[in-house]
Every structure is written in C-alpha cells, then in structure tokens.
C-alpha atoms as a PDB file:
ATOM      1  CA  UNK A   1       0.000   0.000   0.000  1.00  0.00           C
ATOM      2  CA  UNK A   2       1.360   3.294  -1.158  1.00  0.00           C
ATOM      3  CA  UNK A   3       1.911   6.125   1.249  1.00  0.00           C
ATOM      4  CA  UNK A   4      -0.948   8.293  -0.245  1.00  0.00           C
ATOM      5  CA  UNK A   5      -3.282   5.249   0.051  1.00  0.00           C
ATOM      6  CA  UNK A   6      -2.383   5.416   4.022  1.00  0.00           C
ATOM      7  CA  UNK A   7      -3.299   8.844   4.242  1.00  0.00           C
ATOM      8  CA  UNK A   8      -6.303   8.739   2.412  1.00  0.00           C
ATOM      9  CA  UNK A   9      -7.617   5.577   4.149  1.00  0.00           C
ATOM     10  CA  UNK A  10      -6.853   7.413   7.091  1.00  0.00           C
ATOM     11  CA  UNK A  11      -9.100  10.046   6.563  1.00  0.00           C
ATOM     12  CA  UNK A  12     -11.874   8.233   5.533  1.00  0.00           C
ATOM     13  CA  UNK A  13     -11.485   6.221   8.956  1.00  0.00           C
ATOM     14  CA  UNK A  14     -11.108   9.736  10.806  1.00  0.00           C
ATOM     15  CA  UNK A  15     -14.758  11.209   8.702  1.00  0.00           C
ATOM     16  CA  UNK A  16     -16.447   7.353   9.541  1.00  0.00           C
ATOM     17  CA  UNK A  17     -15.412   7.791  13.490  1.00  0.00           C
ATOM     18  CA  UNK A  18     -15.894  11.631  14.098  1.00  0.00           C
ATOM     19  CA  UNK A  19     -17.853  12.732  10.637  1.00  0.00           C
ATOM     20  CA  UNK A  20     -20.298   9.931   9.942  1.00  0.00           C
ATOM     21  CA  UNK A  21     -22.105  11.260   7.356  1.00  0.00           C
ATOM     22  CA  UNK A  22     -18.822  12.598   5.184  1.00  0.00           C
ATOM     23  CA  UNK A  23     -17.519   9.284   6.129  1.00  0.00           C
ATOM     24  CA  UNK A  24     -20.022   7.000   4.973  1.00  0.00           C
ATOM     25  CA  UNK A  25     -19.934   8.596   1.653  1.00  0.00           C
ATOM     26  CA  UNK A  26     -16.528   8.565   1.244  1.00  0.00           C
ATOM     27  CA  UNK A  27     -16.558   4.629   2.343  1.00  0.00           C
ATOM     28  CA  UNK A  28     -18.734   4.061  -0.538  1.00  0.00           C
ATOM     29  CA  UNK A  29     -17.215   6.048  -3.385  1.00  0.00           C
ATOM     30  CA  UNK A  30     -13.991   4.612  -5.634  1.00  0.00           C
ATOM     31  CA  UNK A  31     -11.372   7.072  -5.129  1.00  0.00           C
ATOM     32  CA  UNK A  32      -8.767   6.654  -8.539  1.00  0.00           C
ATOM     33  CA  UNK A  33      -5.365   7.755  -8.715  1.00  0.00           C
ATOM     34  CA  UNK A  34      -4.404  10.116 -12.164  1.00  0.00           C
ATOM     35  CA  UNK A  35      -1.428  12.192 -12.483  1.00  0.00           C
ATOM     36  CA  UNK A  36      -3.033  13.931 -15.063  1.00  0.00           C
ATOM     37  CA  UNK A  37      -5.113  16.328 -12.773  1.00  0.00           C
ATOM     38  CA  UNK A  38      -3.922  19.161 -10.317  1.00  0.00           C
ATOM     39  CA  UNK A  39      -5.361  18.146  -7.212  1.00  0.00           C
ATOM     40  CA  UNK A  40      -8.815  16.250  -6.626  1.00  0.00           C
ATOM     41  CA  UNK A  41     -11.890  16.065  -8.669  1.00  0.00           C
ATOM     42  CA  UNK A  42     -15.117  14.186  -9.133  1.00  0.00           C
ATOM     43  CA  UNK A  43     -17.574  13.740 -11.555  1.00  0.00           C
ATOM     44  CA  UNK A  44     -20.537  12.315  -9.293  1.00  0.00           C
ATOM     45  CA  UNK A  45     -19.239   8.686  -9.759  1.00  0.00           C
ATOM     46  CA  UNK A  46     -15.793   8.742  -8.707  1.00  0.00           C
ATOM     47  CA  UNK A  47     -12.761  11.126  -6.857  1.00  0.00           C
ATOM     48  CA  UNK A  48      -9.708  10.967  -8.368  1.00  0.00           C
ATOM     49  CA  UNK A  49      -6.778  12.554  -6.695  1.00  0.00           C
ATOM     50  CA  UNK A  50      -3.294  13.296  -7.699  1.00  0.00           C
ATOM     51  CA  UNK A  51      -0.415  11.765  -5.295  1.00  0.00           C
ATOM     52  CA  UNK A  52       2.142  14.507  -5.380  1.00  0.00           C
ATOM     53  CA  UNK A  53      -0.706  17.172  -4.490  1.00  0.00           C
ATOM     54  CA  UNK A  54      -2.203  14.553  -1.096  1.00  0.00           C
ATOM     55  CA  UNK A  55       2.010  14.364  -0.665  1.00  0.00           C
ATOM     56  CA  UNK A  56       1.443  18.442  -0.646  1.00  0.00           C
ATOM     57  CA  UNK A  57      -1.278  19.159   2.160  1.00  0.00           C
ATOM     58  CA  UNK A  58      -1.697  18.161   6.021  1.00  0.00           C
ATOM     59  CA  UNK A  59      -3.930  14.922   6.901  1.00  0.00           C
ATOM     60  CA  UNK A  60      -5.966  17.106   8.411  1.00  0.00           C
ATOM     61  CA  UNK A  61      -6.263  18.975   4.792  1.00  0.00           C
ATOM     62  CA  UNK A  62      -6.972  15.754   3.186  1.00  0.00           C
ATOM     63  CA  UNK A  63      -9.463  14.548   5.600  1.00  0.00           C
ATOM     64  CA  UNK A  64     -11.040  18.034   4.554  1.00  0.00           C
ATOM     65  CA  UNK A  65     -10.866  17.651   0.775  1.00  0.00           C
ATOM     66  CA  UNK A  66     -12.158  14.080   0.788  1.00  0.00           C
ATOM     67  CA  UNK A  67     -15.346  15.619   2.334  1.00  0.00           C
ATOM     68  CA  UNK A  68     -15.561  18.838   0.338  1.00  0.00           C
ATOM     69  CA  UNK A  69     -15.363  16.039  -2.869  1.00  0.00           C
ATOM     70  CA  UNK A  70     -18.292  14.167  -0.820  1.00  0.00           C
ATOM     71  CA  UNK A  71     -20.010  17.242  -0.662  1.00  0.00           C
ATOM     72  CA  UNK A  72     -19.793  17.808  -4.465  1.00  0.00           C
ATOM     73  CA  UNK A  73     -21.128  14.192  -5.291  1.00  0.00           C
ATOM     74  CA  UNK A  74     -23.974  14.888  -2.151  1.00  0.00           C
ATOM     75  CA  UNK A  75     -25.155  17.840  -3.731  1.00  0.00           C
ATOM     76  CA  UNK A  76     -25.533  16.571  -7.237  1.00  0.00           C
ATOM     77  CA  UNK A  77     -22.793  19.840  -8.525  1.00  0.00           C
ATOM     78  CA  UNK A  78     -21.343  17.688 -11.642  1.00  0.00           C
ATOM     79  CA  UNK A  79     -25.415  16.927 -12.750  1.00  0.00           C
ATOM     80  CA  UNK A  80     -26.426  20.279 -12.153  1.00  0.00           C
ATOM     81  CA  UNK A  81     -23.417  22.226 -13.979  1.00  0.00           C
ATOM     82  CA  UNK A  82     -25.274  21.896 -17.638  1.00  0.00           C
ATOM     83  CA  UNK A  83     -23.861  24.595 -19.782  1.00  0.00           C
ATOM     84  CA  UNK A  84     -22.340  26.631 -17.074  1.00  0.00           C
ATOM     85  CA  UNK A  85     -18.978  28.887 -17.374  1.00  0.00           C
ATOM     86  CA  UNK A  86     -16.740  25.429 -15.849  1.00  0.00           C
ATOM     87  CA  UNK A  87     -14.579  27.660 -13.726  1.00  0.00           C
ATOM     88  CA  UNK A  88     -17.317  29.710 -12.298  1.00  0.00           C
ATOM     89  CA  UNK A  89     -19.447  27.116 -11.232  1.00  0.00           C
ATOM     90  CA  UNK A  90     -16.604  25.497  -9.860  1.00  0.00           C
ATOM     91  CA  UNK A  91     -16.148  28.611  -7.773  1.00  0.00           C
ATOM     92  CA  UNK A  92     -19.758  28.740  -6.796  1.00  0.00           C
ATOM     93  CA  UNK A  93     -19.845  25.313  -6.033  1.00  0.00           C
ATOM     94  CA  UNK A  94     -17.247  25.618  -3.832  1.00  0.00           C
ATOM     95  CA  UNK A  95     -18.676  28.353  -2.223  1.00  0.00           C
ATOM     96  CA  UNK A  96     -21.679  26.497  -0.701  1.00  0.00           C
ATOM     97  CA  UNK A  97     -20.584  23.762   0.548  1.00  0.00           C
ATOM     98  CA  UNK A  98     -17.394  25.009   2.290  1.00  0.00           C
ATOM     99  CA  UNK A  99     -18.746  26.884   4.854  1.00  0.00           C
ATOM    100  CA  UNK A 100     -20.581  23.500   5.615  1.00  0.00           C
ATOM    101  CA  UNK A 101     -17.417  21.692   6.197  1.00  0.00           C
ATOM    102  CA  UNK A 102     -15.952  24.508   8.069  1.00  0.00           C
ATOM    103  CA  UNK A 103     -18.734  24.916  10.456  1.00  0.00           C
ATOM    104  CA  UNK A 104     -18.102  20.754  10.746  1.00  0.00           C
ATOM    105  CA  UNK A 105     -14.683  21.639  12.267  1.00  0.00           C
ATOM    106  CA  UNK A 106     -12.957  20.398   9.597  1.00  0.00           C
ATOM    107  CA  UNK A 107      -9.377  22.012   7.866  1.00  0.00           C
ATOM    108  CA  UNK A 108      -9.471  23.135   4.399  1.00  0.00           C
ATOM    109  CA  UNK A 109      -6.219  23.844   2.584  1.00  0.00           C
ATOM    110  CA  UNK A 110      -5.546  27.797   2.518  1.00  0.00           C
ATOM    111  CA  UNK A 111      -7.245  29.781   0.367  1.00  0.00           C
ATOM    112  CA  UNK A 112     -10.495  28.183   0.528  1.00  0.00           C
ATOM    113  CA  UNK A 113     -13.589  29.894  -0.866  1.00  0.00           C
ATOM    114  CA  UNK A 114     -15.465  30.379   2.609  1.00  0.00           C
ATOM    115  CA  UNK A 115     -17.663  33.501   2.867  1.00  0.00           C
ATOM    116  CA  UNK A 116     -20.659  34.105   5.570  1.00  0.00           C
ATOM    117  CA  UNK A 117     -22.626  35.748   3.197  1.00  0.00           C
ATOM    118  CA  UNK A 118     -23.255  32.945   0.472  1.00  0.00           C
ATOM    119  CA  UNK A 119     -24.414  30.724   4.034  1.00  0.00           C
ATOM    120  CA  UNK A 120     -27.410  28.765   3.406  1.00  0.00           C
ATOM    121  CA  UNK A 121     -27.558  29.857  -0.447  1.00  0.00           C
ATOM    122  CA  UNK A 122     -27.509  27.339  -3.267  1.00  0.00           C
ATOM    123  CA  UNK A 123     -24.860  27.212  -5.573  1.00  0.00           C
ATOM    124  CA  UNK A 124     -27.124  28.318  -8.542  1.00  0.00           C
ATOM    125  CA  UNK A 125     -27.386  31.294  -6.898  1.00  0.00           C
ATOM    126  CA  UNK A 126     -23.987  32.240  -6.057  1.00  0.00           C
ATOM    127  CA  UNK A 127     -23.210  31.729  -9.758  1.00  0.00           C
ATOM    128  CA  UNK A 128     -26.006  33.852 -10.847  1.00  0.00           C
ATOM    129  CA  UNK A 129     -24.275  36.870  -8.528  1.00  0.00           C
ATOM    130  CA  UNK A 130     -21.286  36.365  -9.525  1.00  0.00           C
ATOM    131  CA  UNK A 131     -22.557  36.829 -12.823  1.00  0.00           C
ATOM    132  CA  UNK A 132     -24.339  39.657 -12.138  1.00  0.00           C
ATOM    133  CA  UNK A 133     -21.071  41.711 -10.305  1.00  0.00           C
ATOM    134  CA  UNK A 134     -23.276  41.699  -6.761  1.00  0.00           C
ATOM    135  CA  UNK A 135     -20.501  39.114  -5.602  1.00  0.00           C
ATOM    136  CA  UNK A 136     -16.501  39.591  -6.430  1.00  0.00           C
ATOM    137  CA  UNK A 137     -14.698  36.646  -8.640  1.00  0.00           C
ATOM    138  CA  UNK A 138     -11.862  35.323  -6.979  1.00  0.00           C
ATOM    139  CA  UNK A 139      -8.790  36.556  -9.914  1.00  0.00           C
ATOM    140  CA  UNK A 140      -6.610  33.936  -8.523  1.00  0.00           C
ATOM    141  CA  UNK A 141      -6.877  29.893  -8.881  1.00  0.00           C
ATOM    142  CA  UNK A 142      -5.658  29.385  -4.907  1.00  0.00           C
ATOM    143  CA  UNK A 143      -8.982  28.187  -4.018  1.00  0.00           C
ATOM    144  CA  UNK A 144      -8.949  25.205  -6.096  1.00  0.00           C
ATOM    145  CA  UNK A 145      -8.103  21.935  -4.768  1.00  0.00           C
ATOM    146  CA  UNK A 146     -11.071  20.069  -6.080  1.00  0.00           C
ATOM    147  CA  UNK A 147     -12.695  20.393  -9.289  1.00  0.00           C
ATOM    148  CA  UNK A 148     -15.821  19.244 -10.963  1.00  0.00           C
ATOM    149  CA  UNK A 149     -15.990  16.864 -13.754  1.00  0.00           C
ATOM    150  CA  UNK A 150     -18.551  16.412 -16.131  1.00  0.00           C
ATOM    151  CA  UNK A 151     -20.537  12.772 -15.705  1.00  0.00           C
ATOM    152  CA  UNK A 152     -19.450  10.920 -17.949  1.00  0.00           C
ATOM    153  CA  UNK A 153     -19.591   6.578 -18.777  1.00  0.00           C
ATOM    154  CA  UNK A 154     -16.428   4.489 -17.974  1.00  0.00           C
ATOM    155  CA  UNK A 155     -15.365   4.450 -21.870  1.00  0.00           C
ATOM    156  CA  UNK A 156     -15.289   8.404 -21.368  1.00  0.00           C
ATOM    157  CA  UNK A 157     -18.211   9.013 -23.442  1.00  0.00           C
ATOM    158  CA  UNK A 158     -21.114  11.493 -22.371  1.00  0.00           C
ATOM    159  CA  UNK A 159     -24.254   9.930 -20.133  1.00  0.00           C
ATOM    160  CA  UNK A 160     -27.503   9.733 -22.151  1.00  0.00           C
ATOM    161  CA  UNK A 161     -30.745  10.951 -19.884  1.00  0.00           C
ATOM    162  CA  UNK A 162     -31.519   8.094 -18.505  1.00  0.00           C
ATOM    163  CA  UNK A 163     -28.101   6.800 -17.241  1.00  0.00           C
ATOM    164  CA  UNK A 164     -27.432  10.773 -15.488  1.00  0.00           C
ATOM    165  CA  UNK A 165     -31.217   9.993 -13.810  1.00  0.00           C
ATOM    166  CA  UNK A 166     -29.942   6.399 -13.041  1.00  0.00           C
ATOM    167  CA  UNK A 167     -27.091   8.052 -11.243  1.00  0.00           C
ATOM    168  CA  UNK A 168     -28.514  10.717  -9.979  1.00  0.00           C
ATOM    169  CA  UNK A 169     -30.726   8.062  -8.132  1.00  0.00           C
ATOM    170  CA  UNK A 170     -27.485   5.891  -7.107  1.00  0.00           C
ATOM    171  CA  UNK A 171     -26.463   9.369  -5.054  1.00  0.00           C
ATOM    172  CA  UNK A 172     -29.773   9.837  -3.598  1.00  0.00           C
ATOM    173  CA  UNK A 173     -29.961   6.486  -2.042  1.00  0.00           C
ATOM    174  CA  UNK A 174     -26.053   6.416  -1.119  1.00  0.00           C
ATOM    175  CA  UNK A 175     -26.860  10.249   0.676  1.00  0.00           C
ATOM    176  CA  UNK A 176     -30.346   9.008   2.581  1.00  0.00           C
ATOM    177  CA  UNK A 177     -28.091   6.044   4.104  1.00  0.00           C
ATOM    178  CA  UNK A 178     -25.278   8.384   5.114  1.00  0.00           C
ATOM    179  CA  UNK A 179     -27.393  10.754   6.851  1.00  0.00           C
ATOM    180  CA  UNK A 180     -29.512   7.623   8.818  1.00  0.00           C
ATOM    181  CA  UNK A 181     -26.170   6.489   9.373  1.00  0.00           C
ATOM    182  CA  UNK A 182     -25.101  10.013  10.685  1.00  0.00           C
ATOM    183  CA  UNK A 183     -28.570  10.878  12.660  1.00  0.00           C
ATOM    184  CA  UNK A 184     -28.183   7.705  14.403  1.00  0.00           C
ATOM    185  CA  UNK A 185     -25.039   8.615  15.701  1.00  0.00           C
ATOM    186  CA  UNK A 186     -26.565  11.958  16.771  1.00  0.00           C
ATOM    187  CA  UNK A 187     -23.665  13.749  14.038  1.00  0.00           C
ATOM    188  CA  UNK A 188     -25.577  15.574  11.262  1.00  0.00           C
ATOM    189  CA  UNK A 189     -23.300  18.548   9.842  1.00  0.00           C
ATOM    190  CA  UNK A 190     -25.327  21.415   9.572  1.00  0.00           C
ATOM    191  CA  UNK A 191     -26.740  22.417   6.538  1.00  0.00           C
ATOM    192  CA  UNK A 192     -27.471  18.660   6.045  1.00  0.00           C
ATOM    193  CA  UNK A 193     -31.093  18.663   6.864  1.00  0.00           C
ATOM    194  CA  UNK A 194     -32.525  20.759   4.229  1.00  0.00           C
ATOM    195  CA  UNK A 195     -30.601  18.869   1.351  1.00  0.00           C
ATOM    196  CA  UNK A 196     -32.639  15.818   2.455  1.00  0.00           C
ATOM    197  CA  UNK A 197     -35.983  17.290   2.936  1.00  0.00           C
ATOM    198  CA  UNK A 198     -35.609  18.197  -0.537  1.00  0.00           C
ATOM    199  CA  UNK A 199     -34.805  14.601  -1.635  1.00  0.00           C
END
C-alpha cells in the first residue's frame, strides 16, 4: 500500500469515526489515482486525486478535501453544472458547501472559498451573482483543490438521460443512508437537513 493510500484511508477512517455522514460517503465512493489532474476532482461517480498534491497538504487537509469532494457528489454539482462557465461554477460550487465543512470543524487547505454571506444559499445562486457583479470573482486559482468533472460513462463518453437519472438516483440512495447512518449517531453537519428534505 502506497503512502498516499495510508493517508487517504486514514481520513476516511477519521470522517467514519468523528464525521459519519462525510464518512459514509466517502466509504462508498472509488477514489482513482491520475497524475493527469492538479489536485482532486469528481464527476458524481468517482474522486480521483493526484499523489504529489495529497504528498502536498496536512492529513488534516486531506481529511477536509475528501469531504468537500463528498459534498460535491452529495449535492448533485457535476449533474447540475449543464452549460455553465466550468470555472465559475466550480467557484460557486465551492462556495456552498465550504462553509458547511468549516462549520463541521474540519481544515481546508488555505485559500479556501469560505464567505458568511453565500451561508445557506444554493450554488445556482452564487453563480447567478457572480454573474451579475453583486458578488466579487476570486482573480486567482488558490482556491482550487477540487474540481468538478462532467458525468461521464467508464469508456469516457457522455451519459444519455436516462443513465445521469440512473445516477442521480445511485447518489440519492447512497446520501439518505449516510445521513440515517449520521442521525443515528446523533452527528448531522449542519446544513445537512434541508438537502434531504428536498430529496
């Protein structure tokens, strides 16, 4: 086992023990090493990470960027993106869901996109006032340490209707499991609860 496998499997142990529902997710999704990204991505299906970047960061960083990928994949981002600027909605992406993971007491990498006043709002909407000048673009590309990929099949070709609505289903089911998982253990980040009403 490589050292990067170590210190990922470590912090999928630390999310399962202290982070439940970030940890059951990441439990049940295959993480895939490729050299030929920056940092870490997903595309709803899988993370892939790049060695020398984990090599780069704290564990406690890592644990952190394994659940802001979970948080991508919970949130349906790479389904939703459509024909959305890639970068932006990256950035807007990010945006929601890492004030969720900070408020979990969880450590980003520096430079993360957290900002109090895009709490609670979707990430549609941060991209539409973004878009609109009512919220700044970040100039620089320091915040990005985890990307979203388009869903696509194993051969790399794009999903037809019915296989993105036969994953988008495979995410809903593996999300209502993590948070039963999580509830039961009396650990539901905030911000959680609304997500699942809406499923």
């Amino acid at each position: 086992m490589s050292d990067v496998i170590k210190v990922l499997s470590r912090s999928k142990t630390q999310l399962m023990l202290h982070h439940p529902f970030f940890g059951s997710l990441a439990m049940s999704t295959p993480f895939i090493e490729d050299t030929g990204i920056d940092t870490m991505c997903t595309n709803g299906k899988w993370i892939k990470f790049n060695p020398d970047y984990v090599r780069s960061i704290s564990g406690d960083e890592t644990t952190g960027v394994v659940a802001h990928e979970v948080m991508h994949i919970t949130n349906k981002h790479p389904l939703r993106m459509g024909n959305r600027d890639h970068r932006l909605w990256n950035i807007a992406t990010d945006y929601a869901i890492n004030i969720i993971i900070v408020d979990a007491g969880l450590q980003l990498p520096k430079g993360a996109l957290v900002d109090e006043q895009c709490r609670g709002m979707s990430a549609e909407k941060i991209y539409n006032l973004m878009q609109s000048g009512e919220l700044p673009i970040p100039m620089d590309d320091g915040w990005s340490f985890g990307e979203i990929e388009a869903p696509t099949n194993d051969d790399g070709s794009a999903m037809s209707d019915s296989e993105m609505d036969q994953l988008e289903t495979e995410i809903n089911v593996k999300v209502l499991s993590a948070h039963a998982n999580a509830k039961m253990r009396g650990k539901v980040p905030a911000g959680i609860e609304g997500l699942i009403e809406e499923m």
